[in-house]
C-alpha atoms as a PDB file:
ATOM      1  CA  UNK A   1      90.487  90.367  85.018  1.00  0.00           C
ATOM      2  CA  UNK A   2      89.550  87.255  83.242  1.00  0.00           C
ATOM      3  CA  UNK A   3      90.372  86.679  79.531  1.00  0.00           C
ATOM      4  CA  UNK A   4      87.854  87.010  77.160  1.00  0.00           C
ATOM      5  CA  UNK A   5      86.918  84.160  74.869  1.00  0.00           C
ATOM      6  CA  UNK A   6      88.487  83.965  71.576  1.00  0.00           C
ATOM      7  CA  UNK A   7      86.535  82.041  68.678  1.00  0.00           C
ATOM      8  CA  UNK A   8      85.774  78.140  69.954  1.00  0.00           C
ATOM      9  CA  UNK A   9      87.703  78.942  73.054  1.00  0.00           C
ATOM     10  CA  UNK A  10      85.583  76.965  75.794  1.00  0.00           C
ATOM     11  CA  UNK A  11      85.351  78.577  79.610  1.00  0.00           C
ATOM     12  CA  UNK A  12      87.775  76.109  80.709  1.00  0.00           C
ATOM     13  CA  UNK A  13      90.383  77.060  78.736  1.00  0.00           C
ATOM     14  CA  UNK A  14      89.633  80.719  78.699  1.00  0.00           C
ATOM     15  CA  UNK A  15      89.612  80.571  82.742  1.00  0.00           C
ATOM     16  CA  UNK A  16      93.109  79.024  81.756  1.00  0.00           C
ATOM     17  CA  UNK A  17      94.634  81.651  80.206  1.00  0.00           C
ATOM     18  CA  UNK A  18      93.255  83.959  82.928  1.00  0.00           C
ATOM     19  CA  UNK A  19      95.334  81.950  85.296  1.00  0.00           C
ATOM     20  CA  UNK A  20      98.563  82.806  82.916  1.00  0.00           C
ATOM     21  CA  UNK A  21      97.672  86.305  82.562  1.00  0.00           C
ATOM     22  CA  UNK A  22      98.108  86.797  86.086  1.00  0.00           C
ATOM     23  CA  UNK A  23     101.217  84.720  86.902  1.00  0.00           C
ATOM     24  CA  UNK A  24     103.681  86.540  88.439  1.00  0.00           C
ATOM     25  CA  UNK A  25     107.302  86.658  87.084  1.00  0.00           C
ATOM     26  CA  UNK A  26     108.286  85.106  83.754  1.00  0.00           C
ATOM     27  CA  UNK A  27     104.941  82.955  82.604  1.00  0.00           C
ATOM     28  CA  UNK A  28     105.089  79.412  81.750  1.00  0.00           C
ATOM     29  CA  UNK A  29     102.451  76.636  80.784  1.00  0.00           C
ATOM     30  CA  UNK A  30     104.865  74.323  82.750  1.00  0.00           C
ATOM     31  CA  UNK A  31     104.811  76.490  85.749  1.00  0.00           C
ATOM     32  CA  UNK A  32     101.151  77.083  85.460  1.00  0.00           C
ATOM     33  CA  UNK A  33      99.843  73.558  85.199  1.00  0.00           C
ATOM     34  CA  UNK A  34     101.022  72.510  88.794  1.00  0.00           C
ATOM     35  CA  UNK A  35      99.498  75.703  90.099  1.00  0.00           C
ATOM     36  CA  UNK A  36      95.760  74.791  88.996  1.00  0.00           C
ATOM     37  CA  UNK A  37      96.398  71.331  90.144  1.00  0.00           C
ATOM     38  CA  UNK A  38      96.755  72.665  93.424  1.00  0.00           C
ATOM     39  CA  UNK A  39      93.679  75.269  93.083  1.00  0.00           C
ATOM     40  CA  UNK A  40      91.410  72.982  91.386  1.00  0.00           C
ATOM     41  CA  UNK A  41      92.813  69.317  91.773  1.00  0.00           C
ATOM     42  CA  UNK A  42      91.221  66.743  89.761  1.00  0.00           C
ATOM     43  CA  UNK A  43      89.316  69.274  87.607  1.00  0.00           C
ATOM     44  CA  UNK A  44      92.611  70.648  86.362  1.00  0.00           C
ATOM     45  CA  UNK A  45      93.909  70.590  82.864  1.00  0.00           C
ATOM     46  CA  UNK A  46      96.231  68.377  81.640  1.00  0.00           C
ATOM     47  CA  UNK A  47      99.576  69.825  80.271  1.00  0.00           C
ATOM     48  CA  UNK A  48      99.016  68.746  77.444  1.00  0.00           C
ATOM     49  CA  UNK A  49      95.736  70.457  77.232  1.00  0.00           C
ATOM     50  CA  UNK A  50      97.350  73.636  78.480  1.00  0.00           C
ATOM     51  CA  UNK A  51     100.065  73.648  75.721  1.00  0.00           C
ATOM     52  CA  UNK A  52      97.464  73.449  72.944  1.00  0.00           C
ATOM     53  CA  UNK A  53      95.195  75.895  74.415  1.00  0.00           C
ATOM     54  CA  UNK A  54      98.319  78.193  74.410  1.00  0.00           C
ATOM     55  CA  UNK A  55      99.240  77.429  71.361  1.00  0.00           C
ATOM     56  CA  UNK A  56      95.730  77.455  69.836  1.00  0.00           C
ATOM     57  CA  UNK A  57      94.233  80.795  71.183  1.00  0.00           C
ATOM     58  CA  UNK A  58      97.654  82.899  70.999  1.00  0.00           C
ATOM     59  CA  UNK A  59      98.463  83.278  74.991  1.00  0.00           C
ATOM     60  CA  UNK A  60     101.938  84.411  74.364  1.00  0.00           C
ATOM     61  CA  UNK A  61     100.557  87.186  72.330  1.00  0.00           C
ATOM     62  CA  UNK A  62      97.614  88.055  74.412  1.00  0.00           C
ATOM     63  CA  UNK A  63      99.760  87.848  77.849  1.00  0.00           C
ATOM     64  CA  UNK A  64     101.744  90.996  75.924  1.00  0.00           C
ATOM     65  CA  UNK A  65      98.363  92.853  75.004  1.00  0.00           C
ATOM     66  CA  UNK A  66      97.250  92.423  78.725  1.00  0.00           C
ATOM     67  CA  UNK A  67     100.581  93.611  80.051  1.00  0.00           C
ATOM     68  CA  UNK A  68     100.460  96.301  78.094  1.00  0.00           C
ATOM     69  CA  UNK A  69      97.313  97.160  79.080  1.00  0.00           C
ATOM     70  CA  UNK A  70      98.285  96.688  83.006  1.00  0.00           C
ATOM     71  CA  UNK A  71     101.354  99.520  82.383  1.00  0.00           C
ATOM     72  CA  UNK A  72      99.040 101.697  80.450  1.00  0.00           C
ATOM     73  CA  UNK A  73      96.551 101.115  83.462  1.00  0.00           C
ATOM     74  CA  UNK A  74      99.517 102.159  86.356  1.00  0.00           C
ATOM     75  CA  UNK A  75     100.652 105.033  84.180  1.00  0.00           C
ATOM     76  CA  UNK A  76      97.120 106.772  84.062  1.00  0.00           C
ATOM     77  CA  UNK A  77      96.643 105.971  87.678  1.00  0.00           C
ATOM     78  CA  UNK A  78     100.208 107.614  88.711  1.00  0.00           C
ATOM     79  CA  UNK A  79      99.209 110.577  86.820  1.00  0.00           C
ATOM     80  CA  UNK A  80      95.640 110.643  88.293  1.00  0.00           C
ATOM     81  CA  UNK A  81      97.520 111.013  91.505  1.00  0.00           C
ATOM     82  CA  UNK A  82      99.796 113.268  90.667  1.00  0.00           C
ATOM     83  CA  UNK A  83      97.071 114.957  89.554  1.00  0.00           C
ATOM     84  CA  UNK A  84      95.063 115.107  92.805  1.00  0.00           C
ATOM     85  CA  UNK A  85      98.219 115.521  94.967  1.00  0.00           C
ATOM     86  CA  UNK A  86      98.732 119.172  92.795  1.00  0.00           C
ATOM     87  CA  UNK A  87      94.857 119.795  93.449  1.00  0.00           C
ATOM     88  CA  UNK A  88      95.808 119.249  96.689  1.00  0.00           C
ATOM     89  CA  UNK A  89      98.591 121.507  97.351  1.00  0.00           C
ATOM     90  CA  UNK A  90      97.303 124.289  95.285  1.00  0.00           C
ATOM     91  CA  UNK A  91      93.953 124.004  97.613  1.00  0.00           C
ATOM     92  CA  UNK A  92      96.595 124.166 100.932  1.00  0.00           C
ATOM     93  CA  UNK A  93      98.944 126.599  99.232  1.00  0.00           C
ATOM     94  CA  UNK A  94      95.258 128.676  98.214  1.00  0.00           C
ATOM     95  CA  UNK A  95      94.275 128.614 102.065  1.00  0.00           C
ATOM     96  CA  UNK A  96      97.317 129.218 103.407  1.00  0.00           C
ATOM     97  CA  UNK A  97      97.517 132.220 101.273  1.00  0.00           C
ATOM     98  CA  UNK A  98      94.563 133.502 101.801  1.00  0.00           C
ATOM     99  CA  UNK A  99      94.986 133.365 105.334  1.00  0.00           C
ATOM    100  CA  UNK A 100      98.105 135.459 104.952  1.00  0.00           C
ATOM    101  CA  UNK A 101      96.234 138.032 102.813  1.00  0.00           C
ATOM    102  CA  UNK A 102      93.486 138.408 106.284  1.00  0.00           C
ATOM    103  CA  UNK A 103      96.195 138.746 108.423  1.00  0.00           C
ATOM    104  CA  UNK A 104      97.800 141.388 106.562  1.00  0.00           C
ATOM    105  CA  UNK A 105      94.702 143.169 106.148  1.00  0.00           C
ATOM    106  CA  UNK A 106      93.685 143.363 109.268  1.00  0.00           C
ATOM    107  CA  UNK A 107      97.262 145.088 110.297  1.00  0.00           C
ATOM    108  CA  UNK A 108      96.446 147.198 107.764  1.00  0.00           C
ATOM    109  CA  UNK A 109      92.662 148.388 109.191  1.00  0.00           C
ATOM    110  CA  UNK A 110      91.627 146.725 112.161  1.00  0.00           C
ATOM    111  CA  UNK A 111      89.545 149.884 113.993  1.00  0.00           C
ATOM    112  CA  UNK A 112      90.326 147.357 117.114  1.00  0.00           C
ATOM    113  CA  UNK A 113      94.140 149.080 116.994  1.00  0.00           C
ATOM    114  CA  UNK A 114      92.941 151.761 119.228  1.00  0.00           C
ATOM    115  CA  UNK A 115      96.204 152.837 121.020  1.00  0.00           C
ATOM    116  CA  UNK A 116      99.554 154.193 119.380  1.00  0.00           C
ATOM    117  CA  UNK A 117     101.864 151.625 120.218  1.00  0.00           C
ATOM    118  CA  UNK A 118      99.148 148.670 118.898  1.00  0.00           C
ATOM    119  CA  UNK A 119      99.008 150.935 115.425  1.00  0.00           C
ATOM    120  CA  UNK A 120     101.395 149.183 112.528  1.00  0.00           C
ATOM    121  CA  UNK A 121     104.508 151.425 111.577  1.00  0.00           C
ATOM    122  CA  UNK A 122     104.169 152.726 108.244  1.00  0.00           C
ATOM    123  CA  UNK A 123     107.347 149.827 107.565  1.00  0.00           C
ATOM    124  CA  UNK A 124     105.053 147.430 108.739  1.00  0.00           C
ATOM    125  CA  UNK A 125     101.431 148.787 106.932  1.00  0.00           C
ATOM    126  CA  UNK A 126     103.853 148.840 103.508  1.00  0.00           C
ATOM    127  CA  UNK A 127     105.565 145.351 104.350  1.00  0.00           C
ATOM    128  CA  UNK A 128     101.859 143.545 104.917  1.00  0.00           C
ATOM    129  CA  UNK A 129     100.665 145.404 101.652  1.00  0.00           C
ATOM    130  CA  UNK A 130     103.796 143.970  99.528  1.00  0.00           C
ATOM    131  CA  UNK A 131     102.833 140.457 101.364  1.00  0.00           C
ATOM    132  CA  UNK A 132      99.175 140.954  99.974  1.00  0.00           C
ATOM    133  CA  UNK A 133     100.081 141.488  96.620  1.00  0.00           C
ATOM    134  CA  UNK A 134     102.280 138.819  96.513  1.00  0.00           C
ATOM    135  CA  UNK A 135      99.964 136.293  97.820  1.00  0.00           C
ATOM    136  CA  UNK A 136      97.793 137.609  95.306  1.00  0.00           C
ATOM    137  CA  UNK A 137      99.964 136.850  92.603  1.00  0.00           C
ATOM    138  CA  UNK A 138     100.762 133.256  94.110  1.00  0.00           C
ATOM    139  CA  UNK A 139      97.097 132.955  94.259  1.00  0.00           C
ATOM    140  CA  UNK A 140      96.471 134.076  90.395  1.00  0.00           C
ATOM    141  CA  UNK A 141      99.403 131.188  89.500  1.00  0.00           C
ATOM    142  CA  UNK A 142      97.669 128.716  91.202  1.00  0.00           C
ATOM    143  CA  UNK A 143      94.303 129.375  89.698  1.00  0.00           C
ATOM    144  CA  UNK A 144      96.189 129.094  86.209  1.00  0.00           C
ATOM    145  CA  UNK A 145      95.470 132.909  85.657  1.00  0.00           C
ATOM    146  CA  UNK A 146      97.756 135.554  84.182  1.00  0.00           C
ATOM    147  CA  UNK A 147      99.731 137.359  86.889  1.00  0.00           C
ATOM    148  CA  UNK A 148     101.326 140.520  84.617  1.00  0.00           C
ATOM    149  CA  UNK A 149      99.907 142.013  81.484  1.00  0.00           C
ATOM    150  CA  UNK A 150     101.579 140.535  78.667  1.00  0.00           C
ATOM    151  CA  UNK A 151      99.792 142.277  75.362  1.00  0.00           C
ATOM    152  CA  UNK A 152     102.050 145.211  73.927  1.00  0.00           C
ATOM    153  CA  UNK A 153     101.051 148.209  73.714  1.00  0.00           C
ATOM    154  CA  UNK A 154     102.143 150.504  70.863  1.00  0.00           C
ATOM    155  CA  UNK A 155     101.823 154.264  70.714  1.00  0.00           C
ATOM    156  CA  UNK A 156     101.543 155.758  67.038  1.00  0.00           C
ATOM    157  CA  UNK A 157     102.370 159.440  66.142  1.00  0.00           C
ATOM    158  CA  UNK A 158      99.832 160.685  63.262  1.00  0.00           C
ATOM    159  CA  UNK A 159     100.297 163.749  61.680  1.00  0.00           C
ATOM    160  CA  UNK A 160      96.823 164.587  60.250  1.00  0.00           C
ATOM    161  CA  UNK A 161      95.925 166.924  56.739  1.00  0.00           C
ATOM    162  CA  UNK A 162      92.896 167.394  56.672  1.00  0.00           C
ATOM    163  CA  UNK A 163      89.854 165.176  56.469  1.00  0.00           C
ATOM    164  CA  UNK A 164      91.432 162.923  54.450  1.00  0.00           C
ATOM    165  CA  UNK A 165      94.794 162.729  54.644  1.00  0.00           C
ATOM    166  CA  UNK A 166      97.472 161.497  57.586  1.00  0.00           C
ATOM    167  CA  UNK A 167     101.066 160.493  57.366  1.00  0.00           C
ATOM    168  CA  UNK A 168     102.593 158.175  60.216  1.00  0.00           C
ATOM    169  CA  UNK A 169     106.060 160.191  62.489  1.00  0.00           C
ATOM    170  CA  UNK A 170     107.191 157.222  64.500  1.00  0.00           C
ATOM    171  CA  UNK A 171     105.896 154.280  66.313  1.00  0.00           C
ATOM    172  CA  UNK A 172     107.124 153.233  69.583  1.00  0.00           C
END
């Protein structure tokens, strides 16, 4: 990611401080200068030209805005893929349970069950209905929806005089 220019900062020096923004480990104009030797030889800044660059157009400072920037960058990636990899199991945990939920059902009322000893036990038809409805309610937790009713519900005795007139007995 290259730096950007900051006022009366030429290419060259800007390119620079791209170099030192990517330096791995602790950065250093001293360690840096021998590296760009070797990348660009001759065309390479001086040290001393690289120390007054730093010093001129705040390196230090924007070496900790672009590191900050790089953490910030790996945290929302981490939780983009903790994001997918929930999308994912949700989608194999969805299948799977729907999969379930068919095989259950078609104990339940396959017409192909033609003989006595093919037909489900009434054990087995109530143990493949419990299995339905709880793959149901996995399925409703992974869709994010509401598996149980949670509103109350309140039942009010009203004893009525008239048109007019009523007086509360109890509310349960």
């Amino acid at each position: 990611m290259p730096a950007k220019l900051a006022k009366r900062e030429t290419r060259k020096a800007a390119d620079a401080c791209t170099a030192y923004l990517e330096m791995s480990g602790r950065r250093s104009v001293r360690r840096l200068q021998p590296m760009l030797v070797e990348k660009l030889g001759d065309e390479a800044p001086s040290l001393f030209s690289l120390n007054l660059w730093s010093m001129s157009f705040n390196w230090v400072k924007r070496a900790e805005s672009f590191d900050r920037e790089v953490e910030e960058r790996k945290r929302e990636l981490a939780i983009e893929r903790e994001s997918e990899y929930r999308v994912m199991v949700r989608d194999e945990r969805l299948n799977a349970a729907r999969a379930a939920r068919g095989a259950a059902m078609k104990l339940i009322v396959d017409p192909k069950l033609r003989t006595v000893k093919e037909r489900p036990t009434p054990r087995e038809v109530e143990a493949a209905a419990n299995a339905i409805a709880r793959v149901g309610d996995q399925e409703r937790l992974d869709l994010g929806e509401a598996t149980e009713r949670t509103e109350e519900t309140r039942v009010v005795i009203v004893r009525s005089y008239g048109e007019n007139s009523q007086e509360i007995i109890d509310s349960i």
